[in-house]
C-alpha atoms as a PDB file:
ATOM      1  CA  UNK A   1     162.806 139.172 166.704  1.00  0.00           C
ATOM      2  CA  UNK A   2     163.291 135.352 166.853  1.00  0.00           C
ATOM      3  CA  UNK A   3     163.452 132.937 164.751  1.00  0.00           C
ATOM      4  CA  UNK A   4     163.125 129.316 163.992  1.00  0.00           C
ATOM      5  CA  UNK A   5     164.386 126.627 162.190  1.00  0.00           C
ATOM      6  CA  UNK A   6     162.568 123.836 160.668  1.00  0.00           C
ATOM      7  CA  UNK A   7     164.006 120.677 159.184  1.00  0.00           C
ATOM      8  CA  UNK A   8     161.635 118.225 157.801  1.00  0.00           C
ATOM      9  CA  UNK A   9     162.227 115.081 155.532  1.00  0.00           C
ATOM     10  CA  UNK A  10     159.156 113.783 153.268  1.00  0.00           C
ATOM     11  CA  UNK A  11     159.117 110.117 153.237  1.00  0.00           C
ATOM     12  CA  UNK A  12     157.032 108.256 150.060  1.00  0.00           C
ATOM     13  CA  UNK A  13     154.505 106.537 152.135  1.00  0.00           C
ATOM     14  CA  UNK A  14     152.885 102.794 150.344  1.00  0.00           C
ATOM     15  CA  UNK A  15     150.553 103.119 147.633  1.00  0.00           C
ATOM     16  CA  UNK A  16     147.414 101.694 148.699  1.00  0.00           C
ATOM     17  CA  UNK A  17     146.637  98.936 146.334  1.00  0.00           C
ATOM     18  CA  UNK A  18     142.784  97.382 146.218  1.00  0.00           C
ATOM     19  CA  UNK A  19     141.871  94.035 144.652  1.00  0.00           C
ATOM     20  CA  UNK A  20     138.991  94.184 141.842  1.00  0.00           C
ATOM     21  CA  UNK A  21     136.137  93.269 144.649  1.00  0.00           C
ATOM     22  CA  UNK A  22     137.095  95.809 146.696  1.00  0.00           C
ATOM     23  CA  UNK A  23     136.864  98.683 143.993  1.00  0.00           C
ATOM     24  CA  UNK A  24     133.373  97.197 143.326  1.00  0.00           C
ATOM     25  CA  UNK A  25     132.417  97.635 146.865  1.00  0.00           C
ATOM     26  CA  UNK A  26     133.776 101.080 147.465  1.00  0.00           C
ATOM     27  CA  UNK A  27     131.992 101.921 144.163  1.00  0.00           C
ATOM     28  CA  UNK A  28     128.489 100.764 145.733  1.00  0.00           C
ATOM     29  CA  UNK A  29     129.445 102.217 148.860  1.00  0.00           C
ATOM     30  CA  UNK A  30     130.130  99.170 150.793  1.00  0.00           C
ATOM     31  CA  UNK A  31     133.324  98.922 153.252  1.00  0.00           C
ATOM     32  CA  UNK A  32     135.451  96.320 151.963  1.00  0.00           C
ATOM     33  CA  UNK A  33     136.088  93.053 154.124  1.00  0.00           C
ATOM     34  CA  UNK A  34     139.324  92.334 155.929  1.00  0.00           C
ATOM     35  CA  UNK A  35     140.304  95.912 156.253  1.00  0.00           C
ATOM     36  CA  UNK A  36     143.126  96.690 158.554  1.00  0.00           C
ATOM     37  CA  UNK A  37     140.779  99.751 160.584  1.00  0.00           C
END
């Protein structure tokens, strides 16, 4: 039997921050403008 090893490092990735318009348009189920996708 083998074996392997596994090293992995977990990196905090940037909190995704919406302005108040945008919540209101995710709530209605509209894509927000300017979005980076």
């Amino acid at each position: 039997m083998s074996g392997q090893i596994l090293d992995a490092t977990l990196v905090a990735a940037p909190k995704q921050r919406n302005t108040n318009g945008e919540k209101e348009d995710l709530r209605e189920g509209r894509i927000p403008r300017n979005r980076p996708f």
